[in-house]
C-alpha atoms as a PDB file:
ATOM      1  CA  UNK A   1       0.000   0.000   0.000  1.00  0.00           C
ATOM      2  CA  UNK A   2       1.345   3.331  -1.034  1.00  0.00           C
ATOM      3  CA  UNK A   3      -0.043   6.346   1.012  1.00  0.00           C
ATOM      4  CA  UNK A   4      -0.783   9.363  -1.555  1.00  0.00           C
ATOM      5  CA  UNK A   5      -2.715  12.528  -1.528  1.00  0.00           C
ATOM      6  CA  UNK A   6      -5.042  14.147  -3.724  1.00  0.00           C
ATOM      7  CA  UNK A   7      -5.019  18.032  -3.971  1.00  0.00           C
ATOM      8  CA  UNK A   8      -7.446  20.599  -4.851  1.00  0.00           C
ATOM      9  CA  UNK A   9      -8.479  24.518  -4.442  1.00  0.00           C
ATOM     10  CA  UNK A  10     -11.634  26.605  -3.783  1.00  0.00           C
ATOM     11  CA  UNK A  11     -11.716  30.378  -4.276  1.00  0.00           C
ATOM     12  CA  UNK A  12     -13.926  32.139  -2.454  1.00  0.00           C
ATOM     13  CA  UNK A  13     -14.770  36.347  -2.508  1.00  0.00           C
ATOM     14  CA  UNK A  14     -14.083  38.015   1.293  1.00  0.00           C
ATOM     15  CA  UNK A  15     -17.675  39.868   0.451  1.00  0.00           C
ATOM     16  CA  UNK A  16     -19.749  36.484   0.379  1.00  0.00           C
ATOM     17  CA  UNK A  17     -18.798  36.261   4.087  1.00  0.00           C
ATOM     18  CA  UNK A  18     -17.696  33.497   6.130  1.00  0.00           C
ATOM     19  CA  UNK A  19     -20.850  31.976   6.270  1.00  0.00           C
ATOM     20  CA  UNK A  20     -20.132  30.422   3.138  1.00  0.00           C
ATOM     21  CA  UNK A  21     -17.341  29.520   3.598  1.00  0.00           C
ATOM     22  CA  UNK A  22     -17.622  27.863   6.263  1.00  0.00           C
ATOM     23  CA  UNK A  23     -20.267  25.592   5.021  1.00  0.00           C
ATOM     24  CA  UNK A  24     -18.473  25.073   1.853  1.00  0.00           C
ATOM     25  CA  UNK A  25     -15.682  23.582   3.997  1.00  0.00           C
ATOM     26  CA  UNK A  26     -17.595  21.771   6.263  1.00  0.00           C
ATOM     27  CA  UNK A  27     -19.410  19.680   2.741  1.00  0.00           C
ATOM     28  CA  UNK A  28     -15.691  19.175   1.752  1.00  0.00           C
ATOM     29  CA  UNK A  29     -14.876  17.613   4.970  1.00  0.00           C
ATOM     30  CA  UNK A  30     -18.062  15.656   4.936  1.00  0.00           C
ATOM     31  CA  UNK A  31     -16.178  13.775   1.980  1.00  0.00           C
ATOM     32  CA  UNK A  32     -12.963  13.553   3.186  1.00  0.00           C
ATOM     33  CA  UNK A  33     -11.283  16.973   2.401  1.00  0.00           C
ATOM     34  CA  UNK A  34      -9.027  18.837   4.723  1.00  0.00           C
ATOM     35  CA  UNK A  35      -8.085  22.475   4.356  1.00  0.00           C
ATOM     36  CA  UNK A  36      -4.389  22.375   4.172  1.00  0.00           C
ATOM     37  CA  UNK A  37      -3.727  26.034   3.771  1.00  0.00           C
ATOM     38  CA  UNK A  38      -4.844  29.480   2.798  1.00  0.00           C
ATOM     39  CA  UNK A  39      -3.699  32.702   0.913  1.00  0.00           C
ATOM     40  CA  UNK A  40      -5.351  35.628  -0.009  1.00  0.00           C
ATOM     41  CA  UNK A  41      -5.377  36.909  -3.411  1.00  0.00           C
ATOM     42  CA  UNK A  42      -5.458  40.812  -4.375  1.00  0.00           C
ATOM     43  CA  UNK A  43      -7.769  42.152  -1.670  1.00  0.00           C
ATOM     44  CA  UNK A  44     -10.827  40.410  -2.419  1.00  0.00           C
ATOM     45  CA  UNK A  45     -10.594  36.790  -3.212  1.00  0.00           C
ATOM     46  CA  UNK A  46      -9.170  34.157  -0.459  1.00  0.00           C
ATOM     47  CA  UNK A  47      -7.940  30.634  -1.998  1.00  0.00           C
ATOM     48  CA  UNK A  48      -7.734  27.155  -0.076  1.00  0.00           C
ATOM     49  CA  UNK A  49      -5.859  24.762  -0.808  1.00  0.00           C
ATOM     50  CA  UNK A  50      -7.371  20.806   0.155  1.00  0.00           C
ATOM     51  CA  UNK A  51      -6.258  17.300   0.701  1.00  0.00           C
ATOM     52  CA  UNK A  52      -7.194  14.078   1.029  1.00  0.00           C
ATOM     53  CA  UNK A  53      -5.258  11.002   1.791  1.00  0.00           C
ATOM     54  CA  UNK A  54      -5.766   8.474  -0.992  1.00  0.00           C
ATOM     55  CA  UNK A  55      -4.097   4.578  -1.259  1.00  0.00           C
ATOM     56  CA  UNK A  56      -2.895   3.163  -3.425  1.00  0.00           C
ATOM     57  CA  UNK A  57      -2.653  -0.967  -3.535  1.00  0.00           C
ATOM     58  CA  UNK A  58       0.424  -1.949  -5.446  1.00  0.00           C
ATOM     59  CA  UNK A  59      -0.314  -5.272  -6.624  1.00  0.00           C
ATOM     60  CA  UNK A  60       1.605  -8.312  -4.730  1.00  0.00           C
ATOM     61  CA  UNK A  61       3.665 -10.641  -7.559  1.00  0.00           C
ATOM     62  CA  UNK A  62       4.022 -13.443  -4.821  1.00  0.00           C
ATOM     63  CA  UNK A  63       0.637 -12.986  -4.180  1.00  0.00           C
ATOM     64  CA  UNK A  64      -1.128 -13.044  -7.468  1.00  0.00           C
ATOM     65  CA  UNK A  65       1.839 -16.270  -8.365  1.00  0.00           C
ATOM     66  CA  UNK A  66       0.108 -18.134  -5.538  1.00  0.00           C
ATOM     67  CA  UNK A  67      -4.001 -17.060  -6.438  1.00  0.00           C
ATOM     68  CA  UNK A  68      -2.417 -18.575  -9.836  1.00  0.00           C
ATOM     69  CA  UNK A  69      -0.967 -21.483  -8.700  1.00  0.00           C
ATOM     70  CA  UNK A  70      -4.072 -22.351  -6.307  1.00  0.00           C
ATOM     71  CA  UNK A  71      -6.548 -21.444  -9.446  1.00  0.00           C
ATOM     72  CA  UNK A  72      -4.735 -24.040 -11.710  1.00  0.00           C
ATOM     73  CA  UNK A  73      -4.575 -26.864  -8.723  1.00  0.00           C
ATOM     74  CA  UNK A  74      -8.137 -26.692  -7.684  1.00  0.00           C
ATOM     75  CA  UNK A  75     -10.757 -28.558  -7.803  1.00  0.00           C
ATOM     76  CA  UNK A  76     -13.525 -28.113 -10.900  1.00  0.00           C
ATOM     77  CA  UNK A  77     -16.171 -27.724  -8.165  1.00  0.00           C
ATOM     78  CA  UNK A  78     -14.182 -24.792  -6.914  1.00  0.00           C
ATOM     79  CA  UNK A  79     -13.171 -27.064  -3.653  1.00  0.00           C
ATOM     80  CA  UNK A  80      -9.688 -27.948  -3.074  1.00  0.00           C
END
């Protein structure tokens, strides 16, 4: 298993209010986003930046060898 992350940004205007932007984080969290950081841009606009841990499962050679192996040895009924 490799641990990886998946990355993405919301820009939101400082006049909407935090209201929204609160609630637009909290649905992002609901799925699994995390705010990761923040930077405002020009005096107006504030960007986050999200992430969310992702695996990824690297496929086992000695593993899939042996499903392989048992596959070929079993019997037709499927028991062994």
């Amino acid at each position: 298993m490799k641990k990886m992350f998946d990355n993405k940004y919301l820009v939101f205007q400082v006049a909407e209010g935090p209201k929204i932007i609160i609630e637009s984080l909290n649905t992002q969290g609901k799925e699994g986003w995390e705010a990761h950081s923040m930077i405002t841009v020009g005096e107006d606009k504030i960007v986050v930046f999200l992430k969310k841990e992702a695996t990824l499962n690297a496929p086992d050679p000695k593993k899939s060898e042996a499903d392989k192996v048992d596959k070929l040895w079993a019997d037709e009924t499927g028991k062994e």
